[in-house]
C-alpha atoms as a PDB file:
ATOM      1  CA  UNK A   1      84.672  85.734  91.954  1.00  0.00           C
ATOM      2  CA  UNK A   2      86.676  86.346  95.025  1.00  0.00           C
ATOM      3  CA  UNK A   3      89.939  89.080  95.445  1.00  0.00           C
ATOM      4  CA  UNK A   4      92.664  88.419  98.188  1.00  0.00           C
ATOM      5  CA  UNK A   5      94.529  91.547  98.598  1.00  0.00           C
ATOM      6  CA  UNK A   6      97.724  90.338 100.289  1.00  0.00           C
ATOM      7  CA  UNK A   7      98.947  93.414 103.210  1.00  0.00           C
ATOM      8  CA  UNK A   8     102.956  93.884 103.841  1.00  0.00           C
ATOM      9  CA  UNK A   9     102.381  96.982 105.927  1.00  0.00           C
ATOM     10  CA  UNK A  10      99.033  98.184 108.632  1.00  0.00           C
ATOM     11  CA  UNK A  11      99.296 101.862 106.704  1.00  0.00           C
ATOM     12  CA  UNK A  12      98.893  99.932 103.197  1.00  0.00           C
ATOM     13  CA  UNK A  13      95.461  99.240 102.232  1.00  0.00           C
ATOM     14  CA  UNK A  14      94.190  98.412  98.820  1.00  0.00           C
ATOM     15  CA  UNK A  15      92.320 102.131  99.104  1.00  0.00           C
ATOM     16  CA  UNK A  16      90.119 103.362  96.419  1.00  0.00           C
ATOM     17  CA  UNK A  17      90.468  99.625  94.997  1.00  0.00           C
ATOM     18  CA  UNK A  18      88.271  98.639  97.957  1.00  0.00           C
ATOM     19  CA  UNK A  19      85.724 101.579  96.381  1.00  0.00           C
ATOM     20  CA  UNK A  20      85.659  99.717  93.124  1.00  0.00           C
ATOM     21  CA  UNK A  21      85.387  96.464  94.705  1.00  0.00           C
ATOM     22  CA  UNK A  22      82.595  97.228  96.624  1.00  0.00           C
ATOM     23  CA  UNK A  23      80.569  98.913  93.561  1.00  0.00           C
ATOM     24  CA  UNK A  24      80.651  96.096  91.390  1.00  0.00           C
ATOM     25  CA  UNK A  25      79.855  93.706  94.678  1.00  0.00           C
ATOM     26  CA  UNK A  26      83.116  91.919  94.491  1.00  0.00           C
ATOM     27  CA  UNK A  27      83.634  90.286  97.820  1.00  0.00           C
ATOM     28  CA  UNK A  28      87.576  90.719  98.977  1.00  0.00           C
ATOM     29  CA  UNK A  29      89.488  89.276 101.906  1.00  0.00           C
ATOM     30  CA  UNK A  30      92.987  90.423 103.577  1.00  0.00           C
ATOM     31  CA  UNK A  31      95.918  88.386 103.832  1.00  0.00           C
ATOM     32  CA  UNK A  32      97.651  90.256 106.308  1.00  0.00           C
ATOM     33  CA  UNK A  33     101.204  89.324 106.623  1.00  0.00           C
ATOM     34  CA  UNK A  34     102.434  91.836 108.717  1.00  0.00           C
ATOM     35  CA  UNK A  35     100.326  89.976 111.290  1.00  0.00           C
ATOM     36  CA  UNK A  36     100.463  86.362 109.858  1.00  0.00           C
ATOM     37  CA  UNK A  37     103.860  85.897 108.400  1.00  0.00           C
ATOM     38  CA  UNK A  38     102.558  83.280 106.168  1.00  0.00           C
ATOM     39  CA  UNK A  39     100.761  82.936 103.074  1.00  0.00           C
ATOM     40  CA  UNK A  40      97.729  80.698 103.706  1.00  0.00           C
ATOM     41  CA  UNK A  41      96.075  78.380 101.158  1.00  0.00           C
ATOM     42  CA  UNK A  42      93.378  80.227  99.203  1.00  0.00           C
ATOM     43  CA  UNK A  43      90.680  79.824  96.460  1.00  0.00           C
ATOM     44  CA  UNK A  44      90.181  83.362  95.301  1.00  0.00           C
ATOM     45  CA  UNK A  45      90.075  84.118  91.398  1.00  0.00           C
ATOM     46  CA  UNK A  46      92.309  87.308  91.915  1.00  0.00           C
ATOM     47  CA  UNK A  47      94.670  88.219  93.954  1.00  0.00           C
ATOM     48  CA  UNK A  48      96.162  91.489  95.007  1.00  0.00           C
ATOM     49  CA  UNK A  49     100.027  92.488  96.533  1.00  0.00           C
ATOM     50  CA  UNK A  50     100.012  95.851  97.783  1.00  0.00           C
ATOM     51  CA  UNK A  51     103.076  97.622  98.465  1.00  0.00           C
ATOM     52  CA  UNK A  52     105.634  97.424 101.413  1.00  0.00           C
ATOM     53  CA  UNK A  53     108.749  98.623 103.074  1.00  0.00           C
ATOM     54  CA  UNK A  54     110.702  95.664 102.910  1.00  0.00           C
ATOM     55  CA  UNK A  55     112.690  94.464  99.434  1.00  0.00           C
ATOM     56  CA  UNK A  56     111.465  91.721  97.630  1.00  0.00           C
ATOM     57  CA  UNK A  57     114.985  90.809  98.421  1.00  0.00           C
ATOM     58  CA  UNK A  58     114.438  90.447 101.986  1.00  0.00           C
ATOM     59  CA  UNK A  59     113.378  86.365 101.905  1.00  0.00           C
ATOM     60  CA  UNK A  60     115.365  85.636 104.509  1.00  0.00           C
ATOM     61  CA  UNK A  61     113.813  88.148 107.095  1.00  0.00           C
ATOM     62  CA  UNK A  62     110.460  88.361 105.297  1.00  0.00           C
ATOM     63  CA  UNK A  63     110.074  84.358 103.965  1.00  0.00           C
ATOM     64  CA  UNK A  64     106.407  85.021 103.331  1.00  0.00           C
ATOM     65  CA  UNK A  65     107.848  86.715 100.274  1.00  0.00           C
ATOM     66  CA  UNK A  66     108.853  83.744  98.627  1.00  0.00           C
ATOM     67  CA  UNK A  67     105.698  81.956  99.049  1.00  0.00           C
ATOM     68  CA  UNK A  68     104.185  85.329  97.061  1.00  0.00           C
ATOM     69  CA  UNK A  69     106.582  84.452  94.399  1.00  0.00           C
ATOM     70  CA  UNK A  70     105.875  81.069  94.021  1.00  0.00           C
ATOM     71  CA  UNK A  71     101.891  81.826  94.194  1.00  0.00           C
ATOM     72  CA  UNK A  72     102.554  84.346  91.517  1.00  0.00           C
ATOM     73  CA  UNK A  73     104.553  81.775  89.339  1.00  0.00           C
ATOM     74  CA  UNK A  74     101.731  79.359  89.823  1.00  0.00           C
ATOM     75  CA  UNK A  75      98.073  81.890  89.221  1.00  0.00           C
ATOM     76  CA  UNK A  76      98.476  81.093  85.931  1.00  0.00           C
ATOM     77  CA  UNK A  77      98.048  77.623  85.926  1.00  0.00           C
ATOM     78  CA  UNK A  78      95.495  78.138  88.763  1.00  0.00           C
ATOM     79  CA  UNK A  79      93.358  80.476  86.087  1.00  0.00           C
ATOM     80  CA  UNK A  80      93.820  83.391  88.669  1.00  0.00           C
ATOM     81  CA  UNK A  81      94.344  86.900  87.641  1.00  0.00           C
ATOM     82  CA  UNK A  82      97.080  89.439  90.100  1.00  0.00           C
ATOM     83  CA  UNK A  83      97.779  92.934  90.490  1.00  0.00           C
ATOM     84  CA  UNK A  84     100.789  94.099  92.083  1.00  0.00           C
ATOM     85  CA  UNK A  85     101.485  97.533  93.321  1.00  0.00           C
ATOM     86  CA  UNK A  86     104.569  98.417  93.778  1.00  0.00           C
ATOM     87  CA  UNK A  87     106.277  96.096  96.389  1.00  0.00           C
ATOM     88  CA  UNK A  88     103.556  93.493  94.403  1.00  0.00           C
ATOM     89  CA  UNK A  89     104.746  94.994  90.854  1.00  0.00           C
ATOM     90  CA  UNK A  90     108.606  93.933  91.978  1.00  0.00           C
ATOM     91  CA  UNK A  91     107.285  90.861  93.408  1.00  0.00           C
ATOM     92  CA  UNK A  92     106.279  89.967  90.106  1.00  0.00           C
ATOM     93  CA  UNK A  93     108.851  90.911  88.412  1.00  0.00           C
ATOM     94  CA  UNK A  94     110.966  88.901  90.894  1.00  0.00           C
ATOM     95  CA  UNK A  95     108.556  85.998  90.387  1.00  0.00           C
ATOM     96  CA  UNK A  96     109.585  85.694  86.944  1.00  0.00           C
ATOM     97  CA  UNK A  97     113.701  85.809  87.311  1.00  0.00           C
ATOM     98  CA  UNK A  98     114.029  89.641  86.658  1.00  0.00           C
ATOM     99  CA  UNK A  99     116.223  91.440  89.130  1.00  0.00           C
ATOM    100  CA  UNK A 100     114.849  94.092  92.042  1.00  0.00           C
ATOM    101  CA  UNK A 101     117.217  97.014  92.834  1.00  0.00           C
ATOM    102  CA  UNK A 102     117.692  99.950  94.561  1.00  0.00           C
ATOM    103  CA  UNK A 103     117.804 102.783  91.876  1.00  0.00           C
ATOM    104  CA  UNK A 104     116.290 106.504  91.936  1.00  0.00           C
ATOM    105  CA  UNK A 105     113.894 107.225  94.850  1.00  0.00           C
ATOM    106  CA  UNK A 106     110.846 108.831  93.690  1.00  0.00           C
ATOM    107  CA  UNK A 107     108.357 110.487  96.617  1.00  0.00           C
ATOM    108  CA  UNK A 108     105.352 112.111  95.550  1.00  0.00           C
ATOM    109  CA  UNK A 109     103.207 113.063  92.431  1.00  0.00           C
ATOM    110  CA  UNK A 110     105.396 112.022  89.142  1.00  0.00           C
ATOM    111  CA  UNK A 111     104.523 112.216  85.292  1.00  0.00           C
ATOM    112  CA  UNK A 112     104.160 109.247  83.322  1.00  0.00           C
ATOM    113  CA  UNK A 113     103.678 108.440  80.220  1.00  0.00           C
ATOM    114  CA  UNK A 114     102.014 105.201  78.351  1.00  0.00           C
ATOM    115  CA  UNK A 115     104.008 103.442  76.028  1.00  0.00           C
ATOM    116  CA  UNK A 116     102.232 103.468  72.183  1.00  0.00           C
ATOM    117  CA  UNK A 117      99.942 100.663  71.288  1.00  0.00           C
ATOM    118  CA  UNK A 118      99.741  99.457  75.101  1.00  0.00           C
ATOM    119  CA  UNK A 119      97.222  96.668  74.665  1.00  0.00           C
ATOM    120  CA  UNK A 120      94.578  96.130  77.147  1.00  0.00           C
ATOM    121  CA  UNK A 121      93.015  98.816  79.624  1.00  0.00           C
ATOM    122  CA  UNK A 122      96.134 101.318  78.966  1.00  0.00           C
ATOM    123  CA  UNK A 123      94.822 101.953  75.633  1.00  0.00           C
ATOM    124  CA  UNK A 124      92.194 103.820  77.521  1.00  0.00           C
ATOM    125  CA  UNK A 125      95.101 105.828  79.500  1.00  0.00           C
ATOM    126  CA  UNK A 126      95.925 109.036  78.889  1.00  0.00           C
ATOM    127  CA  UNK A 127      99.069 109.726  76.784  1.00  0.00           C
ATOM    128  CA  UNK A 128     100.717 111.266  79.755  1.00  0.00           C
ATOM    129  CA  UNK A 129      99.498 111.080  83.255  1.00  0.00           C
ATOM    130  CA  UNK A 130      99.966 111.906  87.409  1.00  0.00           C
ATOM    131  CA  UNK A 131     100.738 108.973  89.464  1.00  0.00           C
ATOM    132  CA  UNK A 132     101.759 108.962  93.343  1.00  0.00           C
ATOM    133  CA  UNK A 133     105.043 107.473  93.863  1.00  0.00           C
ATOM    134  CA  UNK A 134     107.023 106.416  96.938  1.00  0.00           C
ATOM    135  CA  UNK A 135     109.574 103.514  96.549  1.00  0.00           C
ATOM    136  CA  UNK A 136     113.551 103.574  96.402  1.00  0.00           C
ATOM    137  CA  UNK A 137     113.802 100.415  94.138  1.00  0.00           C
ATOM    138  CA  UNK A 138     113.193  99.142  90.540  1.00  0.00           C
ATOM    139  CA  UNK A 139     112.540  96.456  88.427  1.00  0.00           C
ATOM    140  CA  UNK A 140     114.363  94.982  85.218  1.00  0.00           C
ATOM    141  CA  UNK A 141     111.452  93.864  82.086  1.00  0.00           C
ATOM    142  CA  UNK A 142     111.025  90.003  82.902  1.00  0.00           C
ATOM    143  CA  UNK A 143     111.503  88.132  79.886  1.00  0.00           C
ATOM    144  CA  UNK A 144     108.473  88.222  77.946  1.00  0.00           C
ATOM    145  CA  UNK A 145     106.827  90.784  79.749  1.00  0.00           C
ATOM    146  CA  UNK A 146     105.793  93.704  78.363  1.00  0.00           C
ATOM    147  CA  UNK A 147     105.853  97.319  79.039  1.00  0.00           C
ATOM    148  CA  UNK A 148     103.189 100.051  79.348  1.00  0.00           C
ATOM    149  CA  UNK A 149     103.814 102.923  81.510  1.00  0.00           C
ATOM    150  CA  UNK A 150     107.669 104.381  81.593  1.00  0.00           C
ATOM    151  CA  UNK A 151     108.434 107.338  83.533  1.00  0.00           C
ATOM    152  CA  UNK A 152     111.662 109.894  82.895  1.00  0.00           C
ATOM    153  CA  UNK A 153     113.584 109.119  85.961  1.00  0.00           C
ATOM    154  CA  UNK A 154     112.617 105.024  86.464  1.00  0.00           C
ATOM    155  CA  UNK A 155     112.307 103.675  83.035  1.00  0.00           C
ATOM    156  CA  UNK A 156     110.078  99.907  83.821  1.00  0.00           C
ATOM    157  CA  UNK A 157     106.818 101.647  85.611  1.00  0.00           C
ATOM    158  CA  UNK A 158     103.948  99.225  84.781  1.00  0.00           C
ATOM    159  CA  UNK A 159     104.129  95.755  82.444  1.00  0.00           C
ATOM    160  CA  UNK A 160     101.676  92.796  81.629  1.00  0.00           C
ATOM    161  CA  UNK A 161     103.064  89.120  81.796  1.00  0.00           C
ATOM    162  CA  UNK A 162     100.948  86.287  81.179  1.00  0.00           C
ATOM    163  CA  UNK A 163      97.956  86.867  83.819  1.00  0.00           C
ATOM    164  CA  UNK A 164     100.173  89.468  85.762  1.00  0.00           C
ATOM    165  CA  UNK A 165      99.960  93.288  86.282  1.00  0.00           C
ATOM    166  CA  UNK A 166     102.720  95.065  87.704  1.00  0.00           C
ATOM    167  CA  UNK A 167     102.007  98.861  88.375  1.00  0.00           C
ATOM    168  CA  UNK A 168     105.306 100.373  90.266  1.00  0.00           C
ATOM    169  CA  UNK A 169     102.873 103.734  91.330  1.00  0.00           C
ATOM    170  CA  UNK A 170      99.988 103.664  93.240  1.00  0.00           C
ATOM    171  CA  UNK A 171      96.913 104.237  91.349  1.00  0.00           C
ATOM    172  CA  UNK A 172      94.924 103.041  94.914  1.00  0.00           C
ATOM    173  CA  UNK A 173      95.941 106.516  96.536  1.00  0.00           C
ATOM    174  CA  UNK A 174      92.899 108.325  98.890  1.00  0.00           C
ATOM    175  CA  UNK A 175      93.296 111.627 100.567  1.00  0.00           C
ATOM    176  CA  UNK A 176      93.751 110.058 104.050  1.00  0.00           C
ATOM    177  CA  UNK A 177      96.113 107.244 102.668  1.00  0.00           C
ATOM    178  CA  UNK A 178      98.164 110.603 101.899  1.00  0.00           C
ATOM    179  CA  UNK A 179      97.872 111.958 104.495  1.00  0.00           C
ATOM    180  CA  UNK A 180      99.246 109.286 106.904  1.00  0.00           C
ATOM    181  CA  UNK A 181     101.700 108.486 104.451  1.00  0.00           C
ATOM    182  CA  UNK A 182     102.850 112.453 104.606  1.00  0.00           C
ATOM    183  CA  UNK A 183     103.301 112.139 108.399  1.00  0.00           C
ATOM    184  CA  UNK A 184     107.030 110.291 107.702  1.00  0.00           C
ATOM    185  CA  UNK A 185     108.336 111.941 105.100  1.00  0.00           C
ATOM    186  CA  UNK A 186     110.805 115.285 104.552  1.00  0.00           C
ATOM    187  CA  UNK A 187     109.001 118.716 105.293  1.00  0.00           C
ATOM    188  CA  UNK A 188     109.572 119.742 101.599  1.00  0.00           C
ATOM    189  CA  UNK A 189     108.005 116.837 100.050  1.00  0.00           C
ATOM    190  CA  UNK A 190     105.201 116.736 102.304  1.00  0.00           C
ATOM    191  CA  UNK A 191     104.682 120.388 101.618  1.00  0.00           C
ATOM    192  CA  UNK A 192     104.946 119.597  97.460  1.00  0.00           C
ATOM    193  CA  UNK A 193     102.463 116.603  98.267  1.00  0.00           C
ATOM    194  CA  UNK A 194      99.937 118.709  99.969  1.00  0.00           C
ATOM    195  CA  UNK A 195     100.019 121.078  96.981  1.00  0.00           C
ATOM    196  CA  UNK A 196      99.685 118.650  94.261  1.00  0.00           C
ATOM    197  CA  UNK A 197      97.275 116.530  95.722  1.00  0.00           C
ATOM    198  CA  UNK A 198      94.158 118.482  94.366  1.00  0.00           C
ATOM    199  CA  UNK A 199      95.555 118.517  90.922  1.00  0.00           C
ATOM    200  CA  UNK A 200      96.035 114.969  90.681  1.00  0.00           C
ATOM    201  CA  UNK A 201      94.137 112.632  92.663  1.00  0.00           C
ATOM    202  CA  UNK A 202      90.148 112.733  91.404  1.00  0.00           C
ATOM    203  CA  UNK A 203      92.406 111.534  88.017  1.00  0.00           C
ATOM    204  CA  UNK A 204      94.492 108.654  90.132  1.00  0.00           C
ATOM    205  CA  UNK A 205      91.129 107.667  91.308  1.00  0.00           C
ATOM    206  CA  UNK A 206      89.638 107.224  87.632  1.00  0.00           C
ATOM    207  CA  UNK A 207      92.440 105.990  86.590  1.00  0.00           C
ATOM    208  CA  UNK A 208      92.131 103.542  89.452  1.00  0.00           C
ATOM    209  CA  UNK A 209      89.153 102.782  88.222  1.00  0.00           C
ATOM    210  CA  UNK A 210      90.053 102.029  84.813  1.00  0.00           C
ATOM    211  CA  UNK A 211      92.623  99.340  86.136  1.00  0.00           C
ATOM    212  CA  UNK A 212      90.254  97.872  88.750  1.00  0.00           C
ATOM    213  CA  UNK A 213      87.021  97.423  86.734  1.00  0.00           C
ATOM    214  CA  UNK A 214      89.506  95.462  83.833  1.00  0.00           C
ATOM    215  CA  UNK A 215      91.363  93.434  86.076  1.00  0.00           C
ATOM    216  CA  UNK A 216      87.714  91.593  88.357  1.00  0.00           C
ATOM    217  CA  UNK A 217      86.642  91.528  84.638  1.00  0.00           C
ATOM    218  CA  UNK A 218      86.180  87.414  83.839  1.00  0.00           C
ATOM    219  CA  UNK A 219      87.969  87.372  80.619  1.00  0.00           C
ATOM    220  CA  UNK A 220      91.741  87.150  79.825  1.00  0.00           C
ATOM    221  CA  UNK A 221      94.033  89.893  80.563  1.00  0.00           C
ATOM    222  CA  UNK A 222      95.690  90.960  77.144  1.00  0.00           C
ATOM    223  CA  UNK A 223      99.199  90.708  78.199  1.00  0.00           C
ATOM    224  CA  UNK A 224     101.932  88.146  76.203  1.00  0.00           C
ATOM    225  CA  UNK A 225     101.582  84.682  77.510  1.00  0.00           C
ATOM    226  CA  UNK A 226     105.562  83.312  78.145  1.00  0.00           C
ATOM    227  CA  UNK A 227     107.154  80.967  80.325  1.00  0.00           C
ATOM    228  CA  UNK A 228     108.901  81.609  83.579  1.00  0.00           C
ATOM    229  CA  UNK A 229     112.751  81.412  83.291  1.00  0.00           C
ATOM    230  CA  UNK A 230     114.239  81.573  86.745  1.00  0.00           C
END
């Protein structure tokens, strides 16, 4: 078992993922892309797209993320499992001919609830829960995929598809991830961060937990098996 966790952005780790990782001595490598601007070959069993400024749009001055796509499309076949987060939850979304848009911008600590009978590790989740958000863009439901976290304001907030896991929040959160993420946003949000941020994120981090410890698990993810129509 080997995780590549594939880096848009220098001030977006994997986080408390890397925690888990480590625990269960799961060895994990970087793709960094930021640096690279390439996707290089790779024989890892699971791989990991954290979340980035760019759109998954942006192929044309990112191309990497097309090659992300087309890995995605093909980790199936290649028995590999993938967790996206955020940017990675649109890039699989993308992946599999659903369209990426800009929609509601959500900053911050944000409710969320799981949708009934979620199959898989979200049966575990908490009817209603705190997740740290900070994206301006959403995804529509691929075809086949289905949903398991929906939120009030942005509707598609986490969904299996065949070996895939798209999570639009970030479940990977620490307090100095935060913290440098704080540094560029408005003085009233950082302020509401800073305030919610003991509330919320010793829950984020079991939650985190939850997700991680399922996902380097060797059997099959539970979500619907379908065919990419692109």
């Amino acid at each position: 078992m080997k995780v590549a966790i594939f880096q848009h952005e220098p001030t977006e780790p994997s986080g408390y993922l890397e925690e888990v990782f480590a625990d269960h001595h799961v060895p994990f490598d970087y793709v960094r892309l930021y640096e690279t601007g390439e996707v290089p070959p790779t024989n890892a069993t699971h791989l990991v797209f954290m979340g980035g400024p760019m759109s998954v749009n942006d192929e044309r001055d990112f191309p990497y993320l097309k090659e992300e796509k087309e890995l995605i499309r093909k980790s199936a076949k290649n028995r590999q499992k993938v967790l996206g987060i955020c940017l990675g939850a649109q890039l699989i979304a993308s992946a599999y001919g659903a369209p990426v848009y800009r929609f509601v911008k959500e900053t911050g600590w944000h409710g969320l609830a799981t949708v009934p009978e979620s199959p898989g590790v979200f049966s575990a989740f908490p009817k209603t829960f705190h997740v740290f958000q900070l994206h301006g863009e959403t995804f529509a439901l691929p075809y086949g995929g289905r949903l398991v976290c929906t939120g009030d304001r942005v509707r598609n907030q986490g969904f299996w598809i065949n070996n895939c896991l798209g999570l639009q929040f970030h479940l990977e959160m620490t307090g100095e991830m935060i913290r440098v993420w704080s540094r560029d946003i408005k003085k009233y949000d950082r302020e509401r961060i800073a305030r919610d941020t003991p509330q919320y994120l010793r829950e984020s981090n079991r939650l985190c937990r939850l997700v991680a410890e399922d996902f380097i698990m060797k059997h099959p993810v539970s979500g619907p098996r379908q065919p990419f129509r692109g």
